[in-house]
C-alpha atoms as a PDB file:
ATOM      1  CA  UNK A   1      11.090  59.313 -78.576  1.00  0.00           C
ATOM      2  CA  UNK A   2       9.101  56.433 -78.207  1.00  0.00           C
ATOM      3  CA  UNK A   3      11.598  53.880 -79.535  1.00  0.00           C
ATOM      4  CA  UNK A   4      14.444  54.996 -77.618  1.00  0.00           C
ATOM      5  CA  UNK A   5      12.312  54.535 -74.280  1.00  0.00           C
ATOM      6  CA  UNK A   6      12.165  50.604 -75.802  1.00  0.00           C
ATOM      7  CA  UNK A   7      14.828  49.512 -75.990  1.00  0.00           C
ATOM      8  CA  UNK A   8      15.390  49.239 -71.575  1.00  0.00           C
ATOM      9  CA  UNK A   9      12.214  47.014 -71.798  1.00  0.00           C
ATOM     10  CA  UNK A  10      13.505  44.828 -74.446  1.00  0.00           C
ATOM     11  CA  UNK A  11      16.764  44.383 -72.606  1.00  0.00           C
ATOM     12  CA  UNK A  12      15.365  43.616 -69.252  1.00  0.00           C
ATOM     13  CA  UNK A  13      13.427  41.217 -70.754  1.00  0.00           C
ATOM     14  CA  UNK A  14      16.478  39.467 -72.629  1.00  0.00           C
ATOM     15  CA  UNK A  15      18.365  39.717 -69.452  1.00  0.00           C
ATOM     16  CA  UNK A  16      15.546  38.350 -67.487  1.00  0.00           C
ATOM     17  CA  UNK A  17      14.747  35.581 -69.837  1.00  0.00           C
ATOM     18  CA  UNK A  18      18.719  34.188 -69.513  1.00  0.00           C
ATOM     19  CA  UNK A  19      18.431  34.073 -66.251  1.00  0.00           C
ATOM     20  CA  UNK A  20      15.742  32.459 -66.132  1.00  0.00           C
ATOM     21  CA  UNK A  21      17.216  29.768 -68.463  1.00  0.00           C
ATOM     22  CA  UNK A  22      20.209  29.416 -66.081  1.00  0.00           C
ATOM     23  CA  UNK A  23      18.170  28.890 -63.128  1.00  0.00           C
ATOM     24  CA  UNK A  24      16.377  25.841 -65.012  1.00  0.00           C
ATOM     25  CA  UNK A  25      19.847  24.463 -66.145  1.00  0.00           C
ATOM     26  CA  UNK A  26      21.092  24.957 -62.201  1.00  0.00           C
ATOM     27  CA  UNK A  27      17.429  23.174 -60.916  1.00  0.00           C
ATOM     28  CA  UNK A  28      18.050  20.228 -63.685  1.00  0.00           C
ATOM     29  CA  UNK A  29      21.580  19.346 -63.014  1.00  0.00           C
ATOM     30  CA  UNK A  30      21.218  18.175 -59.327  1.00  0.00           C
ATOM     31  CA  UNK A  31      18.633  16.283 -60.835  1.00  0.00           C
ATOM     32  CA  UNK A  32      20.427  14.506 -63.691  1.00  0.00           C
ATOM     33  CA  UNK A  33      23.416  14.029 -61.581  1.00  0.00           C
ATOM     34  CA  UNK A  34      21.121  12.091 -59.040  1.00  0.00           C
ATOM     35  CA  UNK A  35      19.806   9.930 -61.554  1.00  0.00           C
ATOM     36  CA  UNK A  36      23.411   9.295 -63.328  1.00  0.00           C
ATOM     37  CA  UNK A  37      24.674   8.400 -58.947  1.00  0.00           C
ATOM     38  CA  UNK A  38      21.520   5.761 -59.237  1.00  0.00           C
ATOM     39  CA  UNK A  39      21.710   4.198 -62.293  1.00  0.00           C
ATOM     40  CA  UNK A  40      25.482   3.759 -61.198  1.00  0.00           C
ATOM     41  CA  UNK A  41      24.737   1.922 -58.449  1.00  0.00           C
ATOM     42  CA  UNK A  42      22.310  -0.066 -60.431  1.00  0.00           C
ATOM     43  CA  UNK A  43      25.128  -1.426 -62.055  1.00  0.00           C
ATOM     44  CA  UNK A  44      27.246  -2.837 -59.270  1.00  0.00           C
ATOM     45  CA  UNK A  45      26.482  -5.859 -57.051  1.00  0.00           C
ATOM     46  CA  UNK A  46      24.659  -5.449 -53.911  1.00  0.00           C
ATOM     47  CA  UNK A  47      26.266  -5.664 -50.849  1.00  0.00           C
ATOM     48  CA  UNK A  48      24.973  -9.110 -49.998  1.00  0.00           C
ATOM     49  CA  UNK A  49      25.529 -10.342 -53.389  1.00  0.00           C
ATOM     50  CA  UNK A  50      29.741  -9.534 -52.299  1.00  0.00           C
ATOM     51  CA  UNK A  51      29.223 -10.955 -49.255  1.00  0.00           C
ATOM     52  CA  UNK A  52      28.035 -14.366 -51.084  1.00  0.00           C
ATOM     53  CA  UNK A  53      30.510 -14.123 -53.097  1.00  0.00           C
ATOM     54  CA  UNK A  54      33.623 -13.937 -50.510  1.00  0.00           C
ATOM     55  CA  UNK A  55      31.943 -16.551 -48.452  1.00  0.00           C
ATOM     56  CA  UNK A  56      31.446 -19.042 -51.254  1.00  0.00           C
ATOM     57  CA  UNK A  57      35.463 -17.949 -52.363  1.00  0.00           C
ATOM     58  CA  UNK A  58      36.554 -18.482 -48.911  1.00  0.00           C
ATOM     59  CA  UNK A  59      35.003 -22.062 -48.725  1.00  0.00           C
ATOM     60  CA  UNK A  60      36.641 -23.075 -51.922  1.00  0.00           C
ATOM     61  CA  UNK A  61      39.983 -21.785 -50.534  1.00  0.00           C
ATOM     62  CA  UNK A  62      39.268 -24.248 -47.412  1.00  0.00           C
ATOM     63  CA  UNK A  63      38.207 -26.910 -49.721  1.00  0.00           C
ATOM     64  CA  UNK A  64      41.542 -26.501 -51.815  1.00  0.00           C
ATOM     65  CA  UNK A  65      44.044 -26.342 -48.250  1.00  0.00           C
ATOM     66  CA  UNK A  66      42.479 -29.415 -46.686  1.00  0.00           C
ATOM     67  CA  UNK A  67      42.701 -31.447 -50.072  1.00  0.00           C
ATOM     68  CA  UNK A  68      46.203 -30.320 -49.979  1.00  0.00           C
ATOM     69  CA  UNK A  69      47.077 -31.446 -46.172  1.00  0.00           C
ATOM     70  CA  UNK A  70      45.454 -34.771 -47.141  1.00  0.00           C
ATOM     71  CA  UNK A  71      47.695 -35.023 -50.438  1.00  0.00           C
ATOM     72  CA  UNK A  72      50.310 -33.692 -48.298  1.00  0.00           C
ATOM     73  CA  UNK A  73      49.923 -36.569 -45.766  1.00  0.00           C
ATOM     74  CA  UNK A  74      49.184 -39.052 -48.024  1.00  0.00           C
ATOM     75  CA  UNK A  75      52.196 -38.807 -49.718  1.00  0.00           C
ATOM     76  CA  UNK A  76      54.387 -38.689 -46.087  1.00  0.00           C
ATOM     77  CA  UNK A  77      52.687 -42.337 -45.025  1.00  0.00           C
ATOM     78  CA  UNK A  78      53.811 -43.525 -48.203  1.00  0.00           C
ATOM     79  CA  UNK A  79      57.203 -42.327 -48.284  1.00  0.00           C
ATOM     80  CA  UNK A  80      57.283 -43.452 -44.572  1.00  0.00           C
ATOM     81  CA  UNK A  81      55.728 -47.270 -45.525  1.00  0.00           C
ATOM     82  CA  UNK A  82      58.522 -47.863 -48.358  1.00  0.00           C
ATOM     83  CA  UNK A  83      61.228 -46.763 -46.314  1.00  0.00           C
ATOM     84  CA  UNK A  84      59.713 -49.033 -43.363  1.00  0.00           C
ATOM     85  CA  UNK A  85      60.309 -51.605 -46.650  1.00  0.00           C
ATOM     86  CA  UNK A  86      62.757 -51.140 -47.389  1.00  0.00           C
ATOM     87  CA  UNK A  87      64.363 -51.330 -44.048  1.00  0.00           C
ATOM     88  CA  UNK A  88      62.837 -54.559 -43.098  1.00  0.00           C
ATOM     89  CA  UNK A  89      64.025 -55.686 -46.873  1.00  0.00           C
ATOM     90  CA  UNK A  90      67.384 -55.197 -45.308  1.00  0.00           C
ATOM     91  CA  UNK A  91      66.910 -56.408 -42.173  1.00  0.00           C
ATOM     92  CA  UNK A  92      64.588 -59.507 -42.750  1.00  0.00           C
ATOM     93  CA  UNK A  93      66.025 -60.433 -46.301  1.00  0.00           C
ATOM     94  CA  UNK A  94      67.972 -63.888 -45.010  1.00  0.00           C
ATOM     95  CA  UNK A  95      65.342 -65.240 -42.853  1.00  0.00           C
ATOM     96  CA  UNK A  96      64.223 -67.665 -45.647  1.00  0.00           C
ATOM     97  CA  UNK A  97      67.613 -68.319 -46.251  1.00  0.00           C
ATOM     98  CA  UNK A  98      68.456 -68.887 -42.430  1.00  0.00           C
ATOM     99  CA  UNK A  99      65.265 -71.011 -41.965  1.00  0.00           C
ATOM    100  CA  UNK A 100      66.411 -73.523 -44.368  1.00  0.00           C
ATOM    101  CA  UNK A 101      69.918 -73.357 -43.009  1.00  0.00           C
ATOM    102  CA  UNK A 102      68.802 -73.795 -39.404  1.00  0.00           C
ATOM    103  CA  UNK A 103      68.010 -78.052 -39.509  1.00  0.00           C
ATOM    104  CA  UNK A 104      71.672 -78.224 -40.464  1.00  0.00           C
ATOM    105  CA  UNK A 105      72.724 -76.616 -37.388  1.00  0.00           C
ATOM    106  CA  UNK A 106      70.136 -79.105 -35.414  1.00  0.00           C
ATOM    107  CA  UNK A 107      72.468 -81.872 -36.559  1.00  0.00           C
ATOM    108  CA  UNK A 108      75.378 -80.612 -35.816  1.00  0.00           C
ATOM    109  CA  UNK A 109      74.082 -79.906 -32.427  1.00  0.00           C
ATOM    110  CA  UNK A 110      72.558 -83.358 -31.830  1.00  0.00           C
ATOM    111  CA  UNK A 111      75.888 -84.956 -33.340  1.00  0.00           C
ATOM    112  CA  UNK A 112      78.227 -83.151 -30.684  1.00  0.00           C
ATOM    113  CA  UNK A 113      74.977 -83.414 -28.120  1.00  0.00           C
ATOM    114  CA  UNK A 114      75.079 -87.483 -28.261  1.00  0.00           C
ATOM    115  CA  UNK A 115      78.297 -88.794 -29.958  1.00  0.00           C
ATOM    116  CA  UNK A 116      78.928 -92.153 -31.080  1.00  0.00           C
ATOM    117  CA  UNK A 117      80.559 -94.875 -30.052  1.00  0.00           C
ATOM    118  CA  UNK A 118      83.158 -94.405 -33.243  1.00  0.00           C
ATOM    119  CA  UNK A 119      83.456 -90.537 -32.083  1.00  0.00           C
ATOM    120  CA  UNK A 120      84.365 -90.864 -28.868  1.00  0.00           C
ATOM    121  CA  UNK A 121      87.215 -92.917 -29.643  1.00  0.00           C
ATOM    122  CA  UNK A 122      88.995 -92.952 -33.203  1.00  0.00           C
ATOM    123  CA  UNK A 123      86.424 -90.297 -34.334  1.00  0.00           C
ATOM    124  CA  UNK A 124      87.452 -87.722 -31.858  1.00  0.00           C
ATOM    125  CA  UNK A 125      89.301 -85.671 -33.914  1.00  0.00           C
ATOM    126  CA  UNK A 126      86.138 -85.185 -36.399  1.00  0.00           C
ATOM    127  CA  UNK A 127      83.846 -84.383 -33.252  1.00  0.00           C
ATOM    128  CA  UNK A 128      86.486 -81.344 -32.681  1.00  0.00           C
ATOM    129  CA  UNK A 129      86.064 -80.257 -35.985  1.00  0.00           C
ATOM    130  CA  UNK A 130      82.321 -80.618 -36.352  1.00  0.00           C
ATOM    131  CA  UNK A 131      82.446 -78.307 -33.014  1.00  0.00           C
ATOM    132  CA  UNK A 132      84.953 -75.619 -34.753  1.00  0.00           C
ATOM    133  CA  UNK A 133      82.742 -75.632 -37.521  1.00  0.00           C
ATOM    134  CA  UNK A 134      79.355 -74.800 -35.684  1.00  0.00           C
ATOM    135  CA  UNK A 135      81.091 -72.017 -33.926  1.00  0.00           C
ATOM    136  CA  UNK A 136      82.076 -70.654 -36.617  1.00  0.00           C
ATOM    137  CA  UNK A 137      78.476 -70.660 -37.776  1.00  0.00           C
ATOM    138  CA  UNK A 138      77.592 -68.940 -34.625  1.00  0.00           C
ATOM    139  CA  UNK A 139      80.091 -66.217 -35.267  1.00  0.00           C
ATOM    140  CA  UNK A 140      78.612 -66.113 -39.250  1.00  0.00           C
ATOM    141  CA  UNK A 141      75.219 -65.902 -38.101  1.00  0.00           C
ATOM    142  CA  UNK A 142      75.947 -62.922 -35.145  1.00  0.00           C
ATOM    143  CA  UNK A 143      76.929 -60.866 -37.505  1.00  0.00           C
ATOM    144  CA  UNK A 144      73.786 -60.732 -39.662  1.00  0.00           C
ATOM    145  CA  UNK A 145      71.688 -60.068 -36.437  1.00  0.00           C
ATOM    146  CA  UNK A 146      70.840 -63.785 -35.696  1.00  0.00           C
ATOM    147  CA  UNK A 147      70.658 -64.599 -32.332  1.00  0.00           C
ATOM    148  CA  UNK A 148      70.338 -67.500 -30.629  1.00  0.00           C
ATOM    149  CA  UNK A 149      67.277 -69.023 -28.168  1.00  0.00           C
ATOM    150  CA  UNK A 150      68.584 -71.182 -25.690  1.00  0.00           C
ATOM    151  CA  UNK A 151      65.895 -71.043 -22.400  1.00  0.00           C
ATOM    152  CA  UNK A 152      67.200 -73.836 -20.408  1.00  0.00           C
ATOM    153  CA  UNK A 153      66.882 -73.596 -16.553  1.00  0.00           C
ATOM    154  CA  UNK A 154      65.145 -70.241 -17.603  1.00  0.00           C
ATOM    155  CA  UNK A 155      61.009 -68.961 -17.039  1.00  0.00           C
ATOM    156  CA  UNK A 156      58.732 -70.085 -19.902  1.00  0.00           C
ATOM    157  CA  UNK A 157      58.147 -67.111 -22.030  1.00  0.00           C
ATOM    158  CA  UNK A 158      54.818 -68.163 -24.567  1.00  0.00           C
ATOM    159  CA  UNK A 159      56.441 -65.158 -27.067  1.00  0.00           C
ATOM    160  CA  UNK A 160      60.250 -66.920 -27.619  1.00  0.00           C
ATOM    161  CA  UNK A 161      58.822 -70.795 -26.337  1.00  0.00           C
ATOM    162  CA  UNK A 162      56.271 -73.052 -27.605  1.00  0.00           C
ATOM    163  CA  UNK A 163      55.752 -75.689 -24.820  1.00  0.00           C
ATOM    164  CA  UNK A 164      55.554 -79.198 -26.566  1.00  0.00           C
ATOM    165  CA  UNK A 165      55.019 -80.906 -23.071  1.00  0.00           C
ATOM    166  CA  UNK A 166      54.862 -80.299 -19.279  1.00  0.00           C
ATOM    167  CA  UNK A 167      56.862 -82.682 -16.411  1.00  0.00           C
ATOM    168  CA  UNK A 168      55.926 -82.476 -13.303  1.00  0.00           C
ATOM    169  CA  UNK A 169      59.130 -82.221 -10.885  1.00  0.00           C
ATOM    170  CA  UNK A 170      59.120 -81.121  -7.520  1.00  0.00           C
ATOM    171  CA  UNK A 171      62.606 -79.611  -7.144  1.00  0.00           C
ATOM    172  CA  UNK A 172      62.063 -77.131 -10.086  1.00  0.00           C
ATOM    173  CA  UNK A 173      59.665 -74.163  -9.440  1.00  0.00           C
ATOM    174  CA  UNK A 174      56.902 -74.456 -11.911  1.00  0.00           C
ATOM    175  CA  UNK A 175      56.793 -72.840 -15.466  1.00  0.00           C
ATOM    176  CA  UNK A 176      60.665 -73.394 -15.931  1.00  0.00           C
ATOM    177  CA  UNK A 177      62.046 -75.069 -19.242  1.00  0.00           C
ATOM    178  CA  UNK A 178      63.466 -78.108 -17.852  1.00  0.00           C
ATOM    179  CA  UNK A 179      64.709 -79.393 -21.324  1.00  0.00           C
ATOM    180  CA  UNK A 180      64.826 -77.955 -25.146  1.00  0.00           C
ATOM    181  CA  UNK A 181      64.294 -79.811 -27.631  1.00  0.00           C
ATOM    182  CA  UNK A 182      65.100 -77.180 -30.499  1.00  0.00           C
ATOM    183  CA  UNK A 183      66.415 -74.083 -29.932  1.00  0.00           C
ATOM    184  CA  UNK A 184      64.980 -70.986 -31.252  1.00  0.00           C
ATOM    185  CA  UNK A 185      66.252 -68.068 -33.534  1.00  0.00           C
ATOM    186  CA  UNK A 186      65.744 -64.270 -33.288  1.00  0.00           C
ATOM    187  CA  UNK A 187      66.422 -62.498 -37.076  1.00  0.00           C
ATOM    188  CA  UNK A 188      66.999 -58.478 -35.243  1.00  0.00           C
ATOM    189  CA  UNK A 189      65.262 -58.678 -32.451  1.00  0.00           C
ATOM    190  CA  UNK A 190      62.181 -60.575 -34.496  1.00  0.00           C
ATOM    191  CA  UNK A 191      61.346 -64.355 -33.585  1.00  0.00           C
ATOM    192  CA  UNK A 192      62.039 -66.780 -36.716  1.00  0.00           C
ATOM    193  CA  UNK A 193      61.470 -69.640 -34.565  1.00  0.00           C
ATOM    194  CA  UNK A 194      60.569 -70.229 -31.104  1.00  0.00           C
ATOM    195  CA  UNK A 195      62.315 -73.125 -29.120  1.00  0.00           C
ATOM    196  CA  UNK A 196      60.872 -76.000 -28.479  1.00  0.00           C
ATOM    197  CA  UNK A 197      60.683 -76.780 -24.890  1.00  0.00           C
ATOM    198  CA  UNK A 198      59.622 -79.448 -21.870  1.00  0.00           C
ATOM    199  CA  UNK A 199      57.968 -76.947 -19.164  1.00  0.00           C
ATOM    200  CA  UNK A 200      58.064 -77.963 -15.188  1.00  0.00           C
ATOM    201  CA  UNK A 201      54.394 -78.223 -14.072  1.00  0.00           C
ATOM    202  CA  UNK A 202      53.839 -79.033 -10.413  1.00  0.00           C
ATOM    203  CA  UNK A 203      50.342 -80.225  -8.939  1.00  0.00           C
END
């Protein structure tokens, strides 16, 4: 009789040992899954150390954009410079040319300005064709954008006429040309040569 009244205590005790094993399992799991949560978090930056980060990749991206307007801009003014160039290649390319061809026009000026004795008679015939010739060097010259400076009777402008001298005369209002003694050029607009002029000065 005495072993069958045993074998509740033994089982009570089995039964309360498990459970007491279960309840330490169940009070060291919170525990273990705190510590796995922390060292997890120990191995991801901080918050700051982010914030350091996107600031410092934020100011590179800035760097980057402005080096690339500046490139960008760059690259317009020089695009815009050789087409100016280029332009003005076209457009001033025959003022050397037209400088050295401009004393020959002077004397053919002067020639049909003061004739000779010999032209005005017998030579008459080559005065008209030294005059059909220099207008057709007018026409030549029009069409290439060369234009003529002729300020007689006209104000004295100091960016088209270079004043060699000054006349006094009272029945001319002062700062007119009152003669020119070379006449100027234009080459589109831009002077070549300004005239040479006698400018009325009264005192």
């Amino acid at each position: 009789m005495s072993t069958k009244e045993n074998k509740p205590s033994s089982t009570s005790s089995l039964k309360q040992k498990l459970m007491n094993d279960e309840a330490e399992i169940s009070m060291e799991s919170p525990q273990s899954s705190e510590e796995r949560k922390d060292s997890a978090l120990l191995e991801h930056p901080s918050y700051l150390e982010l914030q350091n980060k996107l600031t410092e990749a934020e100011a590179k991206a800035n760097q980057y954009w402005d080096r690339m307007l500046r490139m960008q801009a760059e690259t317009d003014n020089m695009k815009r410079r050789v087409e100016r160039d280029i332009e003005n290649a076209h457009k001033y390319g025959l003022e050397k040319f037209i400088l050295e061809l401009l004393p020959v026009i002077d004397s053919l000026e002067r020639a049909i300005a003061h004739p000779t004795e010999e032209e005005s008679g017998e030579g008459e015939g080559v005065l008209e064709g030294v005059k059909l010739t220099l207008k057709m060097l007018y026409n030549a010259l029009s069409k290439f954008g060369i234009e003529q400076i002729d300020p007689l009777s006209q104000p004295f402008n100091p960016e088209l006429h270079q004043a060699v001298s000054t006349h006094a005369d009272p029945n001319v209002q002062s700062g007119t040309v009152l003669s020119v003694l070379q006449k100027g050029y234009l080459l589109n607009n831009r002077l070549i040569r300004p005239a040479l002029v006698v400018v009325a000065k009264n005192t």
